[in-house]
C-alpha atoms as a PDB file:
ATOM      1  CA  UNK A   1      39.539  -2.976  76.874  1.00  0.00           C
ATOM      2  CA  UNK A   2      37.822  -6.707  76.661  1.00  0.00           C
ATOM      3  CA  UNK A   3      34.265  -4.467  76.796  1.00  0.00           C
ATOM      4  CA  UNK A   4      35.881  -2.634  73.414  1.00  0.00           C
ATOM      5  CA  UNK A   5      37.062  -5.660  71.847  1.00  0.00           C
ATOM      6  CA  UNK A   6      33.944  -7.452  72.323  1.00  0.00           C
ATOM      7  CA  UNK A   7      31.587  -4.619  70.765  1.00  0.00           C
ATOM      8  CA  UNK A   8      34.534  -3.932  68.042  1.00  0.00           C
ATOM      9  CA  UNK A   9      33.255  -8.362  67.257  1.00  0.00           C
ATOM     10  CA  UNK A  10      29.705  -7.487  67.387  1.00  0.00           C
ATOM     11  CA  UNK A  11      29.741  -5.107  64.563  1.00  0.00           C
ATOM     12  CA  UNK A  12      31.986  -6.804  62.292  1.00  0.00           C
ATOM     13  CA  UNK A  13      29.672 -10.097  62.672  1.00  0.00           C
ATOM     14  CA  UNK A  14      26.793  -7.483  62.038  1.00  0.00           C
ATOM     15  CA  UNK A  15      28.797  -6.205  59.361  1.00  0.00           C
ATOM     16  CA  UNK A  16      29.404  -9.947  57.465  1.00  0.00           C
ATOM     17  CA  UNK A  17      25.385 -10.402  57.495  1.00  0.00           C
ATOM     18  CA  UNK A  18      25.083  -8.201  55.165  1.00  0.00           C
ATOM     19  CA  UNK A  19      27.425 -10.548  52.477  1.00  0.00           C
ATOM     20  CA  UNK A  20      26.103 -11.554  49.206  1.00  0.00           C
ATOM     21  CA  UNK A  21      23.674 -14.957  49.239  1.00  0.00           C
ATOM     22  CA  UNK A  22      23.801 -17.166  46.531  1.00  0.00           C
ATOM     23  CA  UNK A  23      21.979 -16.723  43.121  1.00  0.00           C
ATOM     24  CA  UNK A  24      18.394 -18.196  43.660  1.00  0.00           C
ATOM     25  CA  UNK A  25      18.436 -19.390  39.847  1.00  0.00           C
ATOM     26  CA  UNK A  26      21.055 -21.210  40.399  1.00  0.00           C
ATOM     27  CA  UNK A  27      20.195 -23.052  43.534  1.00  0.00           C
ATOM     28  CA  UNK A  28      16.160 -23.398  43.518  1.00  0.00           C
ATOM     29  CA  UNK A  29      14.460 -26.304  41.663  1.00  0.00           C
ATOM     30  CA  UNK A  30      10.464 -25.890  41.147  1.00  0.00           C
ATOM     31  CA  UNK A  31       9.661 -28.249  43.660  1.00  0.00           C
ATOM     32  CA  UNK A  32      11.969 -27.170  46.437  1.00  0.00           C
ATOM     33  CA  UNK A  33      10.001 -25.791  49.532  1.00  0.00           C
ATOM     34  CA  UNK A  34      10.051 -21.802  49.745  1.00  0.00           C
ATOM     35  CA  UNK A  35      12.360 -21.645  46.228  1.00  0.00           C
ATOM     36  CA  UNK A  36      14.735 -23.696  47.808  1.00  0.00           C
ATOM     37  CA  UNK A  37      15.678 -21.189  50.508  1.00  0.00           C
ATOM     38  CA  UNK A  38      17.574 -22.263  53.300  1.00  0.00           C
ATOM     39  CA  UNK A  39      15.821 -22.204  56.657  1.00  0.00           C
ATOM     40  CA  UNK A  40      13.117 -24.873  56.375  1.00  0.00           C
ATOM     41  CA  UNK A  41      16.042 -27.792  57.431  1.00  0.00           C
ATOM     42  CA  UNK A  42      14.953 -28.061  60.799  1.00  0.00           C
ATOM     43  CA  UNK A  43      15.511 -30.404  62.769  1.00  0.00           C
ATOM     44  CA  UNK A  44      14.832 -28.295  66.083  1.00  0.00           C
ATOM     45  CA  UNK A  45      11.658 -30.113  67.902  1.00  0.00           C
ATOM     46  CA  UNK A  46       8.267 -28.143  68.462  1.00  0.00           C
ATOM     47  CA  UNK A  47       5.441 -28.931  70.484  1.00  0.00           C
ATOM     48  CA  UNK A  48       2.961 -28.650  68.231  1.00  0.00           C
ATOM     49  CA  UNK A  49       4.119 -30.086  64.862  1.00  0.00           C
ATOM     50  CA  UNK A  50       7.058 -32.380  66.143  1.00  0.00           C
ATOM     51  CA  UNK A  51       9.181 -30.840  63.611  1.00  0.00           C
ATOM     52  CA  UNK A  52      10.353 -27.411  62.338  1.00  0.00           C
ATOM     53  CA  UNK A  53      11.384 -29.165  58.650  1.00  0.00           C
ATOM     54  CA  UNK A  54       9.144 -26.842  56.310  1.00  0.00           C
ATOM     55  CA  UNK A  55       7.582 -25.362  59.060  1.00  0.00           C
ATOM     56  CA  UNK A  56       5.312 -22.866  57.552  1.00  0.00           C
ATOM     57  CA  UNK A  57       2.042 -23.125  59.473  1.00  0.00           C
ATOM     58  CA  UNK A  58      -0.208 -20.336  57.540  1.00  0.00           C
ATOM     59  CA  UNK A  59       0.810 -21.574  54.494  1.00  0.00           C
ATOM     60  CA  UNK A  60       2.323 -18.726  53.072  1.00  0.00           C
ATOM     61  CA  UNK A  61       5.314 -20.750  50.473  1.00  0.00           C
ATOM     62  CA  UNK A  62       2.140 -22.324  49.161  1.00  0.00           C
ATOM     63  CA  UNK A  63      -0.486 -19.257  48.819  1.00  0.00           C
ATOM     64  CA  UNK A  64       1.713 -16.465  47.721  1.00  0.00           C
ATOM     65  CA  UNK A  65       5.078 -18.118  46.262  1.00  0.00           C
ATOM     66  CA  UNK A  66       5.710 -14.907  44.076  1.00  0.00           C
ATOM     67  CA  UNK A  67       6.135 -12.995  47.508  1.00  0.00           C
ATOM     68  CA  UNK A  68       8.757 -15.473  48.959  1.00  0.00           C
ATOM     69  CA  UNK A  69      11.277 -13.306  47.969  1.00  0.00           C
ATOM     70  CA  UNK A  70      10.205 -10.334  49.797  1.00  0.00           C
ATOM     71  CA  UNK A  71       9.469 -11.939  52.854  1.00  0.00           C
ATOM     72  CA  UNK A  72      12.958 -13.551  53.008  1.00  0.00           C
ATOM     73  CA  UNK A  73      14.035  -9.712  52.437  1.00  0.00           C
ATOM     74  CA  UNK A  74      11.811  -8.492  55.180  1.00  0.00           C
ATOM     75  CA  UNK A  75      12.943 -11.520  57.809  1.00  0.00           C
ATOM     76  CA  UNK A  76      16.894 -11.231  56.744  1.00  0.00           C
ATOM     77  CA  UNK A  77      16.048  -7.257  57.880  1.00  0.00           C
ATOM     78  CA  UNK A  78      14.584  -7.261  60.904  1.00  0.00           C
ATOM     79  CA  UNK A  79      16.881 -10.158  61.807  1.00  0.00           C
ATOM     80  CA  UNK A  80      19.612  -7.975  61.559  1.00  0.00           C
ATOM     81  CA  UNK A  81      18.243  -5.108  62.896  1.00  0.00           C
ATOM     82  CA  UNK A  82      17.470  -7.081  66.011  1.00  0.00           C
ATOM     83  CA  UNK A  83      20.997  -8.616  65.952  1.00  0.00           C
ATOM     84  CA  UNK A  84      22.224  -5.191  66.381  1.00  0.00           C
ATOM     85  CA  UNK A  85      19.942  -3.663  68.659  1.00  0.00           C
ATOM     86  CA  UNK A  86      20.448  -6.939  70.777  1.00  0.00           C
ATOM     87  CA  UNK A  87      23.918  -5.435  71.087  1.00  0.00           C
ATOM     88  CA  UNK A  88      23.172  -2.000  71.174  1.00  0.00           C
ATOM     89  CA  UNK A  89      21.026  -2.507  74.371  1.00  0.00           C
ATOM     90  CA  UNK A  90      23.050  -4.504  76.287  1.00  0.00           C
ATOM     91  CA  UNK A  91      26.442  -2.351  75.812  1.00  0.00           C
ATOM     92  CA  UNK A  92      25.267   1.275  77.468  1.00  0.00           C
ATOM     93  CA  UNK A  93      24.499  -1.014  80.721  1.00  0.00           C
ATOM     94  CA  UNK A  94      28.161  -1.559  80.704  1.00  0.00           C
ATOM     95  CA  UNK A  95      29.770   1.852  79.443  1.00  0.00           C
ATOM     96  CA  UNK A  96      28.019   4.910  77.884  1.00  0.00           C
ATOM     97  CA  UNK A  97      29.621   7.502  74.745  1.00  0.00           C
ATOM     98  CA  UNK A  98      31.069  10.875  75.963  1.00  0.00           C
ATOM     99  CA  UNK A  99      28.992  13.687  77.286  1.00  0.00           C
ATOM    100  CA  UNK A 100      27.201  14.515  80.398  1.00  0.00           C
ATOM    101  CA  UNK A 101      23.672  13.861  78.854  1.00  0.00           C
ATOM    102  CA  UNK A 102      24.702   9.803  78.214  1.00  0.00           C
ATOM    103  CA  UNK A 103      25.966   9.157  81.760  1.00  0.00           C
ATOM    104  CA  UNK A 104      24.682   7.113  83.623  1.00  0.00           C
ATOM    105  CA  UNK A 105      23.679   9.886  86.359  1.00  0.00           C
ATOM    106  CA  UNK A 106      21.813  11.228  83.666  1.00  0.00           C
ATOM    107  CA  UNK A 107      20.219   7.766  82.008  1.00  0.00           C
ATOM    108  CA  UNK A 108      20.357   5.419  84.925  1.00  0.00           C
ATOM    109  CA  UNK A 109      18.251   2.664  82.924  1.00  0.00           C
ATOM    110  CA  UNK A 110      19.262   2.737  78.944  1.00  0.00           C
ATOM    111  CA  UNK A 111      14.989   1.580  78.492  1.00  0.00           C
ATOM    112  CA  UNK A 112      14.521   5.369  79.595  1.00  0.00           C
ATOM    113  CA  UNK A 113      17.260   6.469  76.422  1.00  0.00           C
ATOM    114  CA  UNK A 114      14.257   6.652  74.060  1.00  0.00           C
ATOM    115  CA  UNK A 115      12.303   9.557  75.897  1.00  0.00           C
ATOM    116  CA  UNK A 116      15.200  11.478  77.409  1.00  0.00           C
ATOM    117  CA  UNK A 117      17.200  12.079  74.247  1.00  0.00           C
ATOM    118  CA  UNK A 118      14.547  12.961  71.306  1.00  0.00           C
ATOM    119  CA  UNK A 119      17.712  15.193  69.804  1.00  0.00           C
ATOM    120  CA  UNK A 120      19.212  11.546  69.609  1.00  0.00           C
ATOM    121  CA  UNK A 121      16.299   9.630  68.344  1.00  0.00           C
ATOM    122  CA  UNK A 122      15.789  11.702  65.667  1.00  0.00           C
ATOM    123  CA  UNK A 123      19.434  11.349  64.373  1.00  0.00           C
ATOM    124  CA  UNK A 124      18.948   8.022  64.707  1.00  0.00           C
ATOM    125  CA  UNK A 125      15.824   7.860  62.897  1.00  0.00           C
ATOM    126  CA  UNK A 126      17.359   9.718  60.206  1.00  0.00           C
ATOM    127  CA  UNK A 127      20.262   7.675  59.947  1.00  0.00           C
ATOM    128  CA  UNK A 128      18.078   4.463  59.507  1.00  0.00           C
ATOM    129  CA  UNK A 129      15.856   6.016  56.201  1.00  0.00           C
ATOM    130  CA  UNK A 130      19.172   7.045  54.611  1.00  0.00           C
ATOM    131  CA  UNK A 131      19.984   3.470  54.815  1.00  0.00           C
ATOM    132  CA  UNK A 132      16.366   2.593  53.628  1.00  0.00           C
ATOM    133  CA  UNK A 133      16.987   4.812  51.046  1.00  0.00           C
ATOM    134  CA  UNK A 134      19.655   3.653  49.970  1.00  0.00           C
ATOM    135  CA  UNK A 135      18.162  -0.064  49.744  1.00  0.00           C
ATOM    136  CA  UNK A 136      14.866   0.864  47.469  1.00  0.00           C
ATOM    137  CA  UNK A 137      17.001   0.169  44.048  1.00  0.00           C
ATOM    138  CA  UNK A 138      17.874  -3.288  45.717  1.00  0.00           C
ATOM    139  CA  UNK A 139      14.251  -3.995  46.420  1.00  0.00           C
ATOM    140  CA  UNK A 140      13.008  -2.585  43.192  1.00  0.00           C
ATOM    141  CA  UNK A 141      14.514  -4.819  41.601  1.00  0.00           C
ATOM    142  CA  UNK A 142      13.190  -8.111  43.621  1.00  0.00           C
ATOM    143  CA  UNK A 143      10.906  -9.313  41.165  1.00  0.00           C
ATOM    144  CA  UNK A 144      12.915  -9.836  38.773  1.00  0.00           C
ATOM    145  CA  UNK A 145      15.132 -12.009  40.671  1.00  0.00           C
ATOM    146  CA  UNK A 146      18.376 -10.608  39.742  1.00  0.00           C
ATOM    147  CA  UNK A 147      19.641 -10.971  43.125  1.00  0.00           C
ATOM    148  CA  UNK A 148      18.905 -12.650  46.198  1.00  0.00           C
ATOM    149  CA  UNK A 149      17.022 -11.690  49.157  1.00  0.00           C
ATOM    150  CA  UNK A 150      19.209  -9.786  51.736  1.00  0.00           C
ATOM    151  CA  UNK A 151      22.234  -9.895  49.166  1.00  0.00           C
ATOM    152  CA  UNK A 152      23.405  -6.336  49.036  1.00  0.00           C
ATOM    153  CA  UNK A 153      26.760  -6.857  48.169  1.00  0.00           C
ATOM    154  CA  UNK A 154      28.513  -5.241  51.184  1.00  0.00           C
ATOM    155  CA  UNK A 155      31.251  -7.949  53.362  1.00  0.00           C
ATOM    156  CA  UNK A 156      34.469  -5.347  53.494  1.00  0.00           C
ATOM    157  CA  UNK A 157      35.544  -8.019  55.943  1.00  0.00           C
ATOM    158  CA  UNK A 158      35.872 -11.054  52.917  1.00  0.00           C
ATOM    159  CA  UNK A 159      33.602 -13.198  55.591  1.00  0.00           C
ATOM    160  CA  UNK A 160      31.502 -14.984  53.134  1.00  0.00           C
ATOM    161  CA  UNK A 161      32.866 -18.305  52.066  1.00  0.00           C
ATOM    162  CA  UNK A 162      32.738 -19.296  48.440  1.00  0.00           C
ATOM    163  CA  UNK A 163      31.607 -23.238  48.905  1.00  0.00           C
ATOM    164  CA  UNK A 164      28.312 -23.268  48.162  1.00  0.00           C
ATOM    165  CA  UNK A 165      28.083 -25.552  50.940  1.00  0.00           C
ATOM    166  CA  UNK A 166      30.027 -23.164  53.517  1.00  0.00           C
ATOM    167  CA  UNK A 167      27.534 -20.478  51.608  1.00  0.00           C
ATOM    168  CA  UNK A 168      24.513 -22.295  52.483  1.00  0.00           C
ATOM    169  CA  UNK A 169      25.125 -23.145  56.302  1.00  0.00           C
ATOM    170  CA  UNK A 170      26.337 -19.035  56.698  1.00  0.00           C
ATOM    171  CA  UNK A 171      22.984 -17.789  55.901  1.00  0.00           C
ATOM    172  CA  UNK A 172      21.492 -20.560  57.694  1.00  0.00           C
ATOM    173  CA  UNK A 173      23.874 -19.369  60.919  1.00  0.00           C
ATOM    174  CA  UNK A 174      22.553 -15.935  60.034  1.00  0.00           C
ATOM    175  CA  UNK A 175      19.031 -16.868  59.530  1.00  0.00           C
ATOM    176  CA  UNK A 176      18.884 -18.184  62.894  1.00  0.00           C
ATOM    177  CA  UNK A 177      20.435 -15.506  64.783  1.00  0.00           C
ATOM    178  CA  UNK A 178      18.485 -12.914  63.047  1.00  0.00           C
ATOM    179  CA  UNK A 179      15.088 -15.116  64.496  1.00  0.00           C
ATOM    180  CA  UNK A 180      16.742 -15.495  67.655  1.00  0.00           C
ATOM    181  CA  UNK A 181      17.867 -12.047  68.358  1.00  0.00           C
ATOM    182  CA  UNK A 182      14.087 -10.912  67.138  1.00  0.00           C
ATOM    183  CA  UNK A 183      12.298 -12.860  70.186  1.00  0.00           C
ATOM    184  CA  UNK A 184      15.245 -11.818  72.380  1.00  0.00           C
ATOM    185  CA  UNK A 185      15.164  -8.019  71.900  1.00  0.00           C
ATOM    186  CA  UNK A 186      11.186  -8.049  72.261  1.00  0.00           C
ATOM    187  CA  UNK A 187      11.698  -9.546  75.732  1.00  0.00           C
ATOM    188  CA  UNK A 188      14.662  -7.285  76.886  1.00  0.00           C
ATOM    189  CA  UNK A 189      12.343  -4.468  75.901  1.00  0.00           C
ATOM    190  CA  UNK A 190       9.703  -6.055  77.401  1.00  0.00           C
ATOM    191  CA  UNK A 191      11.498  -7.218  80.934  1.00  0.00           C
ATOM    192  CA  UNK A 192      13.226  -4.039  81.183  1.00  0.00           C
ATOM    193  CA  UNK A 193      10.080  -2.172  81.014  1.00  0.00           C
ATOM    194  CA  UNK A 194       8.110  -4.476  83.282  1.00  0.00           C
ATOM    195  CA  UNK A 195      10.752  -4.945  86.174  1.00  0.00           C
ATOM    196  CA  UNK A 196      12.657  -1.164  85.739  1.00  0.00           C
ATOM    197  CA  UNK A 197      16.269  -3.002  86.225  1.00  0.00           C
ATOM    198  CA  UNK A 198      18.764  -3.271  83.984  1.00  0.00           C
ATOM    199  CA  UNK A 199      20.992  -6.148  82.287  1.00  0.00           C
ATOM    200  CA  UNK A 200      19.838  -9.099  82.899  1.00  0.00           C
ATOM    201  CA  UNK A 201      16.134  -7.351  82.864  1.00  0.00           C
ATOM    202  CA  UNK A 202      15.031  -9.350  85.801  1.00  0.00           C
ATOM    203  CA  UNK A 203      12.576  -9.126  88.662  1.00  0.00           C
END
């Protein structure tokens, strides 16, 4: 029951990142790093430039500022992708969906998922270019700036605040989690495939 409740909390966080960000008009000023986006705060420490405030090593808010929108869509998307394949790789090493072919006699190690069940994969596949689909009037639209990157409208749950404030630090939270869970499902990938255990993906 606690495994339920706890993937039943997963999803409706994944759910909430998808809530409307506020207007970039309204909240960018001309000299605000990466149009005033949140993100560039800091203060986390690196090793190399002391400081992640504005960290944007290659220079990219500065050499292509009419494409800051569209990378802020493409990082807000993988983030959440990542966010919920974090979860979605971790869960099967705890309990599996009915039917013989998603035991775990039958898929001892959920890394091996991928090339045992191409029926799956395919559904799966499909699945995620409806959703794509369903996203290119969104993205059409991005140049105009009539809506901000990631905002899609969709928070059945009523998560988002309506402080600007409260606004501001929830895509922040989200922001980070998205980058966090990015580097974290590369190296579950990556650990499971290397040491051929499960959760935790150790040697």
């Amino acid at each position: 029951m606690a495994k339920f409740l706890l993937t039943i909390a997963a999803l409706a966080g994944s759910a909430s990142a998808f809530a409307p960000a506020a207007s970039v008009k309204s909240s960018t000023t001309l000299d605000a790093f990466a149009n005033g986006y949140v993100g560039g705060e800091g203060p986390e420490p690196l090793p190399l430039t002391g400081t992640s405030v504005n960290f944007d090593p290659c220079g990219f808010a500065e050499r292509a500022p009419e494409w800051l929108p569209w990378f802020r869509e493409a990082e807000l998307k993988h983030g959440r992708a990542a966010m919920l394949a974090t979860v979605g790789f971790v869960m099967p090493e705890f309990f599996r969906v009915p039917g013989e072919q998603f035991s775990f006699d039958a898929i001892p190690k959920v890394i091996d998922a991928h090339d045992a069940l191409p029926d799956s994969m395919i559904q799966i596949f499909g699945w995620i270019s409806f959703l794509e689909a369903c996203s290119f009037p969104a993205l059409a639209n991005m140049n105009e700036y009539d809506r901000a990157p990631g905002d899609f409208g969709f928070d059945p749950l009523g998560l988002f605040p309506t402080d600007p404030a409260k606004q501001a630090e929830y895509q922040l939270k989200e922001l980070k989690n998205g980058r966090l869970a990015m580097i974290g499902i590369g190296g579950m990938v990556a650990g499971a495939a290397v040491s051929g255990h499960g959760f935790p993906y150790l040697p």
